[in-house]
N, C-alpha and C. Protein backbone atom coordinates (compact mmCIF):
# COMPACT_ATOMS: atom_id res chain seq x y z
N UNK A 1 0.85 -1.18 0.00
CA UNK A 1 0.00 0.00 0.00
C UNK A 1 0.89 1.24 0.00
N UNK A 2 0.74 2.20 -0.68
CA UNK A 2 1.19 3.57 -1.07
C UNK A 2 0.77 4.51 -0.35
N UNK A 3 1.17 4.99 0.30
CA UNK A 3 0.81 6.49 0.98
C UNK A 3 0.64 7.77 -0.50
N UNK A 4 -0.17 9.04 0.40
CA UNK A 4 -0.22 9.38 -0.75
C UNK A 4 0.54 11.01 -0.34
N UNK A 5 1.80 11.84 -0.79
CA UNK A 5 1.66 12.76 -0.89
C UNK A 5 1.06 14.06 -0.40
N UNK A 6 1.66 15.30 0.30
CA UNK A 6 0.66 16.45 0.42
C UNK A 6 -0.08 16.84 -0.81
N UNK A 7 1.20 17.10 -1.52
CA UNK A 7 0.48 17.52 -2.91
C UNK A 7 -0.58 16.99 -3.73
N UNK A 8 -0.21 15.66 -3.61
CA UNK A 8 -1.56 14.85 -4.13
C UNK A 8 -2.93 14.83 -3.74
N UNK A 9 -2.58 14.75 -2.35
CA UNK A 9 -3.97 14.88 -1.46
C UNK A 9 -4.34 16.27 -1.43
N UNK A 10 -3.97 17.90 -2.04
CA UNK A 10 -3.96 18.62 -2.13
C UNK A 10 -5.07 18.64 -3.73
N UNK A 11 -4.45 17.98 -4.42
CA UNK A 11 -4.79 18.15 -5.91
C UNK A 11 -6.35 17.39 -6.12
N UNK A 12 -5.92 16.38 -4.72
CA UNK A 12 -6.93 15.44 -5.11
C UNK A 12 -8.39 16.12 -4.59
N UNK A 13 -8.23 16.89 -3.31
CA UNK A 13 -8.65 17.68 -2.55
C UNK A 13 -9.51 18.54 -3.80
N UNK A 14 -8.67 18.72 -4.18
CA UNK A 14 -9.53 20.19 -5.53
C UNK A 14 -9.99 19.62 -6.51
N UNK A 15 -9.59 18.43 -6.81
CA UNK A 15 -11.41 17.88 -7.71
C UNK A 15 -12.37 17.61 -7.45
N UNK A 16 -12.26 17.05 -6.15
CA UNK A 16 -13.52 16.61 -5.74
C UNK A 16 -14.35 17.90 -4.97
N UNK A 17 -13.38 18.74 -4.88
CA UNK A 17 -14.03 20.04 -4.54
C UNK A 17 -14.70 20.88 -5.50
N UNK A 18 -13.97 20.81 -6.75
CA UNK A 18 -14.92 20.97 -8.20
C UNK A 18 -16.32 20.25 -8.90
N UNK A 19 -15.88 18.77 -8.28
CA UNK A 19 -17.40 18.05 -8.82
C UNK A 19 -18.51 18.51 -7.48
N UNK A 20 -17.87 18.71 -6.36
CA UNK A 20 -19.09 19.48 -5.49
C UNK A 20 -19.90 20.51 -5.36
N UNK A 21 -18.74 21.45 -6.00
CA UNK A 21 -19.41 22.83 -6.45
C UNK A 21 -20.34 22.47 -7.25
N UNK A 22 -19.90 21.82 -9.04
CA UNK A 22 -20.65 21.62 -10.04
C UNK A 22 -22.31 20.89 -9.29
N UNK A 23 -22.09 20.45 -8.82
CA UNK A 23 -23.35 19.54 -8.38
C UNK A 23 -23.92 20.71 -7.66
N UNK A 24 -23.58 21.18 -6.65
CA UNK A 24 -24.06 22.33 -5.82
C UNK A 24 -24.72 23.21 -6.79
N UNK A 25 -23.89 24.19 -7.82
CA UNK A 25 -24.30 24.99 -9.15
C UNK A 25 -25.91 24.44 -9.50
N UNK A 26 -25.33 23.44 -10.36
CA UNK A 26 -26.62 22.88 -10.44
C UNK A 26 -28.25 22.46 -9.85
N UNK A 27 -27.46 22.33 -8.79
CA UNK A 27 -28.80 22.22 -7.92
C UNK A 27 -29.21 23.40 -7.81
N UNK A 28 -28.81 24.29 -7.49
CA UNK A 28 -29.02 25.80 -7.42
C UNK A 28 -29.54 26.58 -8.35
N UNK A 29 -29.33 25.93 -9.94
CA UNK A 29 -30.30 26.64 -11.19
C UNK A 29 -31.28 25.60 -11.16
N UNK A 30 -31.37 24.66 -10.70
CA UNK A 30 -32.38 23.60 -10.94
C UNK A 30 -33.64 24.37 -9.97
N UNK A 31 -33.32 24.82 -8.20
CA UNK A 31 -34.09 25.36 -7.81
C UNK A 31 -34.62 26.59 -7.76
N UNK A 32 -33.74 27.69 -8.85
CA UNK A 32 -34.44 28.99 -8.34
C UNK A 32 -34.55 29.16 -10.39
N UNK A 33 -34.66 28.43 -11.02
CA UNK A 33 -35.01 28.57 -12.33
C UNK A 33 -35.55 27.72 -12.92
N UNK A 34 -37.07 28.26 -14.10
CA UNK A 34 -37.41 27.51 -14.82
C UNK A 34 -37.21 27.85 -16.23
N UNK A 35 -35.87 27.86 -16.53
CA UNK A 35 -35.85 27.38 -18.03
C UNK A 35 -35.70 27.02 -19.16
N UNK A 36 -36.42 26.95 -20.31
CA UNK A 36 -36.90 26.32 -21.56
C UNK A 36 -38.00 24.99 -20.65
N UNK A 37 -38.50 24.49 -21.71
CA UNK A 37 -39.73 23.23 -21.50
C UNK A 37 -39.01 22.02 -20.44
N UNK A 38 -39.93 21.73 -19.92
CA UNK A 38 -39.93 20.73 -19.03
C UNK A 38 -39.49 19.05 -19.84
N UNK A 39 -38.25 18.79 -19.98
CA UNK A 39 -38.25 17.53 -20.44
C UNK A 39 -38.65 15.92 -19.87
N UNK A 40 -38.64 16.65 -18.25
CA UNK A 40 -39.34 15.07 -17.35
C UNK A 40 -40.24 15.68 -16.42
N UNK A 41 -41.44 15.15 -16.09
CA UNK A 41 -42.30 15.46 -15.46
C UNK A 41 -41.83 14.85 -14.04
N UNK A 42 -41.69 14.77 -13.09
CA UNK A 42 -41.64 14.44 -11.60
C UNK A 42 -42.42 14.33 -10.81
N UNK A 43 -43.88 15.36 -11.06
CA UNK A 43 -44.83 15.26 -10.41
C UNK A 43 -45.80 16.29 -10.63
N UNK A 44 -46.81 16.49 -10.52
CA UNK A 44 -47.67 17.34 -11.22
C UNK A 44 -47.06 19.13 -10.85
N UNK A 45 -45.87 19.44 -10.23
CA UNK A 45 -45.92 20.48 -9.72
C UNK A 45 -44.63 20.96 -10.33
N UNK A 46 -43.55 19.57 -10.49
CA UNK A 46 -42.52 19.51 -10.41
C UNK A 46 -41.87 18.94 -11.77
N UNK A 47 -40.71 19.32 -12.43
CA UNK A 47 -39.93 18.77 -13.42
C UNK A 47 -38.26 19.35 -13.66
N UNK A 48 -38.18 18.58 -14.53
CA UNK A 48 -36.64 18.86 -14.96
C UNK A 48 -36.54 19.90 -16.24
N UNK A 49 -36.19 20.83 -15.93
CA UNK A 49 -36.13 21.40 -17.31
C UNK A 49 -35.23 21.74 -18.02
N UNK A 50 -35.06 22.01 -19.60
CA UNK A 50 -33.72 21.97 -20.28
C UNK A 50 -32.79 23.09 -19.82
N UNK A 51 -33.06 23.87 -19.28
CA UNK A 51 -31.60 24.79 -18.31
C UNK A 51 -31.43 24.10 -17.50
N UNK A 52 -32.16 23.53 -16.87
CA UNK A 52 -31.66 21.96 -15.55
C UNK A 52 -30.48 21.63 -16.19
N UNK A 53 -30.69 20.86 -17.29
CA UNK A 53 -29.52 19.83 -17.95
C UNK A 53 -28.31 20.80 -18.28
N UNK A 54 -28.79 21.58 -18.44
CA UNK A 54 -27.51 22.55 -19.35
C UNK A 54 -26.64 22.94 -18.60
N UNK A 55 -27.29 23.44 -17.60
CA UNK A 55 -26.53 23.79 -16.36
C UNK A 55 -26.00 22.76 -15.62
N UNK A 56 -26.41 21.86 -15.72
CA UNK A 56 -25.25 20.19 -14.43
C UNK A 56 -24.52 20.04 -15.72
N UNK A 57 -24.42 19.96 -17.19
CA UNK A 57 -23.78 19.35 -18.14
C UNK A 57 -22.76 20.94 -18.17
N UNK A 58 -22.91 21.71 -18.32
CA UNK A 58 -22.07 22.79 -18.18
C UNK A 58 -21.05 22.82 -17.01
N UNK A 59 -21.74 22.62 -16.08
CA UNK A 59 -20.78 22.89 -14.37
C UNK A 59 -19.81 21.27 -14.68
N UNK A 60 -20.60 20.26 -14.89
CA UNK A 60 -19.86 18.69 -14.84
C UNK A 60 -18.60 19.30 -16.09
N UNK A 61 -19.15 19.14 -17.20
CA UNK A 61 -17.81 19.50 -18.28
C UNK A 61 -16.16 20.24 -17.53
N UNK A 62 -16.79 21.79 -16.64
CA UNK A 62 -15.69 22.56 -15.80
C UNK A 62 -15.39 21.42 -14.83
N UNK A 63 -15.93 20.54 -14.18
CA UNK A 63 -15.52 20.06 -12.98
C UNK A 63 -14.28 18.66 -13.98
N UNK A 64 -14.85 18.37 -14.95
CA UNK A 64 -13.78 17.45 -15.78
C UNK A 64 -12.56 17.99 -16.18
N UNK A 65 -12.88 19.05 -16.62
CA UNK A 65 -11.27 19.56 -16.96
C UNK A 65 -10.81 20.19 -16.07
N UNK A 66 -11.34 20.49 -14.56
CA UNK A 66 -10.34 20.77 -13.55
C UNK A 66 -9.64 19.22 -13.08
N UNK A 67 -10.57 18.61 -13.08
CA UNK A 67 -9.67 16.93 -12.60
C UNK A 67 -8.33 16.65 -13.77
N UNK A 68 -8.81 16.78 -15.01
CA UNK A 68 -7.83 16.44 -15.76
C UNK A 68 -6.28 17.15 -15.72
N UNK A 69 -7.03 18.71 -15.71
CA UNK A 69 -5.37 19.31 -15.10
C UNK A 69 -4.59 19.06 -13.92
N UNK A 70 -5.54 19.02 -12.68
CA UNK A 70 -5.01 18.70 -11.62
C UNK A 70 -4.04 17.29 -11.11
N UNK A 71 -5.08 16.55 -11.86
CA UNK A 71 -4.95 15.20 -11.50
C UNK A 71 -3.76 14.71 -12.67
N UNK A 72 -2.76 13.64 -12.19
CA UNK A 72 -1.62 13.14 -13.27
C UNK A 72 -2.69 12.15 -13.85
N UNK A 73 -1.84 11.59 -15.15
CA UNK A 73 -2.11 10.79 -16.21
C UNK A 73 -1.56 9.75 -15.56
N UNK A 74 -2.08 8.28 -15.25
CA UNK A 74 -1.44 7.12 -15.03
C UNK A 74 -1.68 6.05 -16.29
């Protein structure tokens, strides 16, 4: 077993701190915005709508290419 590094655990530290934000982001246009059309219904009150997606697929994309820089190639 390998120990790991400050730096690593530093780097590693800041992606997963990026996919949290992104998820956070998202949730955050998901709840205080509706829009374009509702692509899934959830419940008669409630749905997903296409700025939903755009926005977690937007924030996820930034949270990938912060891992990729941060993180080494093995």
């Amino acid at each position: 077993m390998t120990s790991l590094d400050a730096p690593t655990l530093g780097r590693l530290a800041l992606a997963a701190v990026a996919w949290v934000g992104a998820t956070l982001f998202g949730l955050a246009v998901a709840a205080t915005t509706t829009i374009g059309p509702i692509v899934v219904n959830l419940s008669q009150n409630h749905g997903v709508h296409l700025g939903d997606l755009v926005a977690f697929s937007g924030a996820y994309l930034v949270a990938l290419v912060v891992t990729l820089a941060v993180l080494p190639a093995h």
